[in-house]
C-alpha atoms as a PDB file:
ATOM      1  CA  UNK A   1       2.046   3.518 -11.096  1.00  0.00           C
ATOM      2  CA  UNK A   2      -1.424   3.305  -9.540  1.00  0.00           C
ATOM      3  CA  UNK A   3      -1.943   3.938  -5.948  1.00  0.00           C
ATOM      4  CA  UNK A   4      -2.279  -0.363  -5.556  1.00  0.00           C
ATOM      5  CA  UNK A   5       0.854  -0.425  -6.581  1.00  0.00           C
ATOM      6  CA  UNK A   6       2.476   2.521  -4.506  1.00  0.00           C
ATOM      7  CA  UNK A   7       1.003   0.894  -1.085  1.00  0.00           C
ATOM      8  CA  UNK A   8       2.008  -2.783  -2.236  1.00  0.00           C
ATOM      9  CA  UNK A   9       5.578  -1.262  -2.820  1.00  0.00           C
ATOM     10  CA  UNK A  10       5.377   0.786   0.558  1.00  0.00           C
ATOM     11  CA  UNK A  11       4.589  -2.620   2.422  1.00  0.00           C
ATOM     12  CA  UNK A  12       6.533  -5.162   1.104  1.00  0.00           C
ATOM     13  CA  UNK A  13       9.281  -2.544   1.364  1.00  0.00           C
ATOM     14  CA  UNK A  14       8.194  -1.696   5.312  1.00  0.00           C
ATOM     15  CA  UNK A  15       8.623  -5.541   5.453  1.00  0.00           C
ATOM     16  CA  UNK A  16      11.853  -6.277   4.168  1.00  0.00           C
ATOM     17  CA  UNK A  17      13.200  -3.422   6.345  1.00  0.00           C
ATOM     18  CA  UNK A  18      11.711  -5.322   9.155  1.00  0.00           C
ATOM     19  CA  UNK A  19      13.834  -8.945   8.105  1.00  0.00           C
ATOM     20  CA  UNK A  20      16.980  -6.754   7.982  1.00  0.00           C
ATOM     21  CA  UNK A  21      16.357  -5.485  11.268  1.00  0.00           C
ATOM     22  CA  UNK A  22      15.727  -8.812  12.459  1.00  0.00           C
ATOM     23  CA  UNK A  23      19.307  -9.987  10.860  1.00  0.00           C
ATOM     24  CA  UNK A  24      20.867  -7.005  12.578  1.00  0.00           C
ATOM     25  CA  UNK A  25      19.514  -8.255  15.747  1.00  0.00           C
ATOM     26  CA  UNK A  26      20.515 -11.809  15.696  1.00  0.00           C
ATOM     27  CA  UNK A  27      24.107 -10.949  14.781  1.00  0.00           C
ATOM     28  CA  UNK A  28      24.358  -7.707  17.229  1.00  0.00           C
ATOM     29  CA  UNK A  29      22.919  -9.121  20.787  1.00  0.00           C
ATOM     30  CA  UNK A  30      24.807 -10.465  23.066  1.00  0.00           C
ATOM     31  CA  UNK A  31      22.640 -13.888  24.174  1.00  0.00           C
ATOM     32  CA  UNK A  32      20.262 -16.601  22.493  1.00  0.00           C
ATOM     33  CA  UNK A  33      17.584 -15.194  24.468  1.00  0.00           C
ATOM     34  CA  UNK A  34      17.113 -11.596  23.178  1.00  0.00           C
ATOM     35  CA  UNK A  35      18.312 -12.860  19.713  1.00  0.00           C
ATOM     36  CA  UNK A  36      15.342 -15.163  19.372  1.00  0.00           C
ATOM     37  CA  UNK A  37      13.503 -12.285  20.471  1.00  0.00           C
ATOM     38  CA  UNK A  38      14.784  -9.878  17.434  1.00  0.00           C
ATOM     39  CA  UNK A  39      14.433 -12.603  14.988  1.00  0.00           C
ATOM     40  CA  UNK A  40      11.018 -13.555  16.046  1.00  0.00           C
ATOM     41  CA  UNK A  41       9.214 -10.512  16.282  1.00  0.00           C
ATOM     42  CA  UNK A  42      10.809  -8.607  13.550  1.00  0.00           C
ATOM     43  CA  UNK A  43      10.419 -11.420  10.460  1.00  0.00           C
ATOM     44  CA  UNK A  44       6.744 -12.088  12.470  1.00  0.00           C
ATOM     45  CA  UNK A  45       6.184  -8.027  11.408  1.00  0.00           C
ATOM     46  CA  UNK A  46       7.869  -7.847   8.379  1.00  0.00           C
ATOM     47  CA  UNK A  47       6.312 -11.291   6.682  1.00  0.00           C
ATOM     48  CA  UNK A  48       2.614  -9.712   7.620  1.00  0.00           C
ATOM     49  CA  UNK A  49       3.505  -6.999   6.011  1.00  0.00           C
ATOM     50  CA  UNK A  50       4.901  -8.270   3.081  1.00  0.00           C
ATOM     51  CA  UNK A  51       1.717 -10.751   3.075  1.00  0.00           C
ATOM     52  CA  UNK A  52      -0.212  -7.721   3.439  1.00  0.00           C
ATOM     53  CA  UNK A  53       1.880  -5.868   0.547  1.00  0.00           C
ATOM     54  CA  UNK A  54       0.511  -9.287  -1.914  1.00  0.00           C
ATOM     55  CA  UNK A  55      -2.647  -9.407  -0.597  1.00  0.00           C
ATOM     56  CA  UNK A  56      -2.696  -5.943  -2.342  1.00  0.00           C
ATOM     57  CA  UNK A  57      -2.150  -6.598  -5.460  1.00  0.00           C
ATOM     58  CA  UNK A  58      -3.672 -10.204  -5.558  1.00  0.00           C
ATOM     59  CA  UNK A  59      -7.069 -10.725  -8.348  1.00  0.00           C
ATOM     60  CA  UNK A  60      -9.475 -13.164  -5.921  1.00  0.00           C
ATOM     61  CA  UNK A  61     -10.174 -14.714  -2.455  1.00  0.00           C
ATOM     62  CA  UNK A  62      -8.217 -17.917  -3.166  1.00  0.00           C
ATOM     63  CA  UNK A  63      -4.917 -16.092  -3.171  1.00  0.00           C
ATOM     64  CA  UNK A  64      -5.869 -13.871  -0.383  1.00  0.00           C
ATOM     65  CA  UNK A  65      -7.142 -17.022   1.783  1.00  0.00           C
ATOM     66  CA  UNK A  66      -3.409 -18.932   0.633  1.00  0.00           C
ATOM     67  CA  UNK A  67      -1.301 -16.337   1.564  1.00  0.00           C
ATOM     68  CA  UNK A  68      -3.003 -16.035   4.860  1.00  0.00           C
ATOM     69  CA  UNK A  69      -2.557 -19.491   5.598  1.00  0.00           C
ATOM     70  CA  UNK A  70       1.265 -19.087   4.833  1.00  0.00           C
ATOM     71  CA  UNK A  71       1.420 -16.250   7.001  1.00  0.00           C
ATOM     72  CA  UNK A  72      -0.364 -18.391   9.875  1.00  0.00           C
ATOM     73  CA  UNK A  73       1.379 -21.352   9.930  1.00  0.00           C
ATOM     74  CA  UNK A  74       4.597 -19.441   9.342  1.00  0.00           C
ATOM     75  CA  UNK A  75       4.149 -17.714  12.781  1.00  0.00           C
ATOM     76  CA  UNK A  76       2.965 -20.815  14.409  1.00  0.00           C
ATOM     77  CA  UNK A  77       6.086 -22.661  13.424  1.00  0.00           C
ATOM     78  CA  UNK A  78       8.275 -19.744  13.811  1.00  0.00           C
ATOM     79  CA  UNK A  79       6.945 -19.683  17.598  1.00  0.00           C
ATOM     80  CA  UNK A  80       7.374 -23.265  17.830  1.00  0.00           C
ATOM     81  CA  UNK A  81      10.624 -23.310  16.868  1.00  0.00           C
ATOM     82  CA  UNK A  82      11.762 -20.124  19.044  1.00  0.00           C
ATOM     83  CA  UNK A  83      10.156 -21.792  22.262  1.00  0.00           C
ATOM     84  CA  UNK A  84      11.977 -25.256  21.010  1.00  0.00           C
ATOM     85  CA  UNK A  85      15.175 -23.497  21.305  1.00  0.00           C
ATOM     86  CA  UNK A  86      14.792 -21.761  24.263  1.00  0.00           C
ATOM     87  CA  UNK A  87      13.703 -24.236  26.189  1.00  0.00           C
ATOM     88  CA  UNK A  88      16.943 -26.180  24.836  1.00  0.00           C
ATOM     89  CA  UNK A  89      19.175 -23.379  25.718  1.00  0.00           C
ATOM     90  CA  UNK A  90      17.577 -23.134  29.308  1.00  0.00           C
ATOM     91  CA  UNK A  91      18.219 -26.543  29.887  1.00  0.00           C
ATOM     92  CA  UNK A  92      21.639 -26.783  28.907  1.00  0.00           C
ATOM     93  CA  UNK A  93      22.559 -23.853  31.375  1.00  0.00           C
ATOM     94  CA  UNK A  94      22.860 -20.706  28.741  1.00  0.00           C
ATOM     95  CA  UNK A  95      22.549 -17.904  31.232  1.00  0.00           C
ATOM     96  CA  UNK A  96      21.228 -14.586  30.336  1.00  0.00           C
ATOM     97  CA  UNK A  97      23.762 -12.089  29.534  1.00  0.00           C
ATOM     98  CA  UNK A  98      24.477  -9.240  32.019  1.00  0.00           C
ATOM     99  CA  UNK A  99      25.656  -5.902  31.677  1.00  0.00           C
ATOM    100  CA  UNK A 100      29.286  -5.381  33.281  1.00  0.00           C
ATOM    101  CA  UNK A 101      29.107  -3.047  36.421  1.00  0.00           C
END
């Protein structure tokens, strides 16, 4: 393997530890809040890098320029959607979790 390949392979493999940790934090905290936090800003991290892990191994500046614009409007609708249901959750009365004690 060529060193293109060994850092594509280190990203995209950085990134899909960063969706699992994401996954572990939506189903381990306790509230919507903090899990839209996890599940934002860890598939946010690990899609860039995963982006970042093609963009490594891609030929030309078309492919580059296309998977930059996925990565773009991926985050832009990903913090759409987040503030979307947030706001929703907020204004049906979800309260913030508190620790006991």
């Amino acid at each position: 393997m060529t060193v293109t390949e060994w850092c594509s392979l280190a990203l995209t493999t950085a990134g899909a530890f960063f969706f699992f940790a994401g996954t572990v934090g939506v189903l381990r905290f306790p509230d919507v809040y903090t899990r839209l936090h996890a599940l934002t800003k860890a598939d946010g991290l690990g899609l860039g890098l995963i982006v970042l892990g093609l963009i490594v191994r891609t030929q030309g500046w078309t492919e580059v320029c296309q998977l930059a614009l996925i990565w773009i409007l991926v985050m832009v609708s990903s913090a759409t959607a987040c503030h979307l249901v947030a706001r929703a959750a907020l204004g049906t009365g979800v309260r913030l979790w508190r620790r006991p004690g």
